[in-house]
C-alpha atoms as a PDB file:
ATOM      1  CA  UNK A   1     -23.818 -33.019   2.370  1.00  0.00           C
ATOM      2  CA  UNK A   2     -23.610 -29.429   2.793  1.00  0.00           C
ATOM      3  CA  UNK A   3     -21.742 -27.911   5.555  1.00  0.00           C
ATOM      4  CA  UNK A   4     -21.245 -24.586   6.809  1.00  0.00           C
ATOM      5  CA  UNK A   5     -17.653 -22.770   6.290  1.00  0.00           C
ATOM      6  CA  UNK A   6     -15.425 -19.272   7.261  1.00  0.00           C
ATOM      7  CA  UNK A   7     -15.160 -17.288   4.212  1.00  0.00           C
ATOM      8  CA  UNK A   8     -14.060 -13.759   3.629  1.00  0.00           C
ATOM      9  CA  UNK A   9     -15.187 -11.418   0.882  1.00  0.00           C
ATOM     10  CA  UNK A  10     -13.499  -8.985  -0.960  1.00  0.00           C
ATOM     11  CA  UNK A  11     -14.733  -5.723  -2.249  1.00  0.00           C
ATOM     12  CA  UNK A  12     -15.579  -7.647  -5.870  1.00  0.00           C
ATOM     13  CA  UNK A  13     -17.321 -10.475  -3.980  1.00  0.00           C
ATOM     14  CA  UNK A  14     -14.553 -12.877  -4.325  1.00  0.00           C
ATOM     15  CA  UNK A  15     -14.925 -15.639  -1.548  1.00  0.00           C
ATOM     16  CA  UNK A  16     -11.613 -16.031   0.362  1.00  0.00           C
ATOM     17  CA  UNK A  17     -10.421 -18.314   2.938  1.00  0.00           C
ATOM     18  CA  UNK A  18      -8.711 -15.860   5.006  1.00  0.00           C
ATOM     19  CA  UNK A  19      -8.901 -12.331   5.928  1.00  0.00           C
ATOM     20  CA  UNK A  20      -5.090 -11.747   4.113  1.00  0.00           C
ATOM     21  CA  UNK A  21      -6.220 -13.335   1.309  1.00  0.00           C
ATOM     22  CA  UNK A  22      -9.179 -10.890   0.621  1.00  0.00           C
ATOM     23  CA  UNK A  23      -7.398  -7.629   2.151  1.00  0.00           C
ATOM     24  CA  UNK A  24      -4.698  -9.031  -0.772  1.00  0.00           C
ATOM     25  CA  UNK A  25      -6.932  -9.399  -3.358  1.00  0.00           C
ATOM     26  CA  UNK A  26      -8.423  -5.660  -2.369  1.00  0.00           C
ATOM     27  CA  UNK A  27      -5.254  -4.274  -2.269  1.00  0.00           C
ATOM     28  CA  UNK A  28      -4.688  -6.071  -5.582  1.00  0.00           C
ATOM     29  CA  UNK A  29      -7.167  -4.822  -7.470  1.00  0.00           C
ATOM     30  CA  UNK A  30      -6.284  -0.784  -6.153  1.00  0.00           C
ATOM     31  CA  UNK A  31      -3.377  -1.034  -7.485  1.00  0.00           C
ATOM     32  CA  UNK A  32      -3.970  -2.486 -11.103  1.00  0.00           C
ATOM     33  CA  UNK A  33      -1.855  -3.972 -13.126  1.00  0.00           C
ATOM     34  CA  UNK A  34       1.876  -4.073 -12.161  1.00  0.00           C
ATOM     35  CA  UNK A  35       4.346  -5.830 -14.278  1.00  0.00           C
ATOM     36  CA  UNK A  36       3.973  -7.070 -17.315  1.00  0.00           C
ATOM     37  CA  UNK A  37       0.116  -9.005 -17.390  1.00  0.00           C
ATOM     38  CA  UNK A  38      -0.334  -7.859 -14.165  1.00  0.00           C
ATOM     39  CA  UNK A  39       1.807 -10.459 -12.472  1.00  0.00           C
ATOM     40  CA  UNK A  40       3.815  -8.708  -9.745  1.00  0.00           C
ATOM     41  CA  UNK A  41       0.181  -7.308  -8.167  1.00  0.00           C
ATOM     42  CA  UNK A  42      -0.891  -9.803  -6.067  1.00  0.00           C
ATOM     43  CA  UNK A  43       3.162 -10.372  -4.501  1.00  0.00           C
ATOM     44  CA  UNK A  44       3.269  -6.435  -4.279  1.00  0.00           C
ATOM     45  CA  UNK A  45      -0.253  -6.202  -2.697  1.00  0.00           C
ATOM     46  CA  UNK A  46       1.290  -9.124  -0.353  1.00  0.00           C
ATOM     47  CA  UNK A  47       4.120  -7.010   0.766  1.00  0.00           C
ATOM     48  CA  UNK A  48       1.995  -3.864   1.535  1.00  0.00           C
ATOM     49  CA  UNK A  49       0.032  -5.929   4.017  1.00  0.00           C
ATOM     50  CA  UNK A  50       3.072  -7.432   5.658  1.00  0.00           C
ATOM     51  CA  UNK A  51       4.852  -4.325   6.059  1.00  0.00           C
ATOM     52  CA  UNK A  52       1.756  -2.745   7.347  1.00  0.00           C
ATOM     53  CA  UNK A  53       3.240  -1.394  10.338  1.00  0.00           C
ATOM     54  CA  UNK A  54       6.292   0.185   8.802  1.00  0.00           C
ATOM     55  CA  UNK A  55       3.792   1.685   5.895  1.00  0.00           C
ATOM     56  CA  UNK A  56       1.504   2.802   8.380  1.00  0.00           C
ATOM     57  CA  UNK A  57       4.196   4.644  10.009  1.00  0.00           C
ATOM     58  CA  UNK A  58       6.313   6.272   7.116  1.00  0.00           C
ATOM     59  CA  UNK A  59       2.065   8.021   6.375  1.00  0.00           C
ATOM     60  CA  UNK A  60       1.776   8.822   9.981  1.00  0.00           C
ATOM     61  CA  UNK A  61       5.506  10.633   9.809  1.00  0.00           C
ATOM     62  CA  UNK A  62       4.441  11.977   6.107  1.00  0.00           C
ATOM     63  CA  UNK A  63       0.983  13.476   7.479  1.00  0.00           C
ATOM     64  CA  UNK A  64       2.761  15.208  11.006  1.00  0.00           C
ATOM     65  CA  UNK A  65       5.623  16.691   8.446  1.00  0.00           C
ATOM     66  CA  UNK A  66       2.769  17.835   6.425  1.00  0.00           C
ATOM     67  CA  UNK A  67       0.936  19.649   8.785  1.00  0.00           C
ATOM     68  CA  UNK A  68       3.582  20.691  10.557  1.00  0.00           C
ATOM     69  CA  UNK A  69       4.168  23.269   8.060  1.00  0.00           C
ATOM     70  CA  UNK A  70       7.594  21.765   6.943  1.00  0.00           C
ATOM     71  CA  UNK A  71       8.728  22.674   3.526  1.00  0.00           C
ATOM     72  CA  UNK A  72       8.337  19.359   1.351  1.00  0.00           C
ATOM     73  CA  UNK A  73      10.169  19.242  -1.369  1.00  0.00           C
ATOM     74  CA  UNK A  74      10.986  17.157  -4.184  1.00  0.00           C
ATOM     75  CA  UNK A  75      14.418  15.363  -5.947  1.00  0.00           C
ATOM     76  CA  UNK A  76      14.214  18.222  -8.404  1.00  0.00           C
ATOM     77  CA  UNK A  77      14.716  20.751  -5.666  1.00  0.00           C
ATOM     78  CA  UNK A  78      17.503  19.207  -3.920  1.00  0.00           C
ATOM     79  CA  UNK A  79      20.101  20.589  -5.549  1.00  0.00           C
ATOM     80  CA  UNK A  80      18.754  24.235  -5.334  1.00  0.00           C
ATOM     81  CA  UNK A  81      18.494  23.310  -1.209  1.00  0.00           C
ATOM     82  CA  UNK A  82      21.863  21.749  -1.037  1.00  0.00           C
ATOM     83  CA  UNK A  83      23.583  24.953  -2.817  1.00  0.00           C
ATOM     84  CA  UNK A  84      21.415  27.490  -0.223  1.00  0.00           C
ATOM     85  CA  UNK A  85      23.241  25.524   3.022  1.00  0.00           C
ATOM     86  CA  UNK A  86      26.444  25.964   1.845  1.00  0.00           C
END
């Protein structure tokens, strides 16, 4: 007999039987193929979502330096910064 269920969807229309499980498969599919075959996405994907708070946070920090007019730089210019302090 037929019954009714919970199911999430993901963006592809994936059924899911938990909001993780489609926010991982989303996440999943965003970032492609990592590894060889593709088969560190779906652990990586895992790890953005439970880190969420601590990702969420290094963006928030990234967007106020940002707009804070702070000079961002990158590995290539540390030496050149490093040699102006001294």
């Amino acid at each position: 007999m037929a019954k009714i269920i919970e199911a999430f969807v993901d963006e592809r229309g994936h059924l899911h039987t938990s909001p993780a499980s489609a926010i991982v498969a989303d996440i999943a599919a965003i970032l492609g193929r990592v590894g060889d075959e593709g088969g560190l996405t779906s652990g990586v994907a895992a790890l953005i979502l439970e880190k969420r708070d601590a990702i969420e946070k290094a963006f928030a920090d990234y967007d106020m330096l940002k707009s804070s007019g702070a000079t961002i730089i990158d590995v290539s210019d540390r030496l050149r910064f490093q040699s102006h302090a001294e």
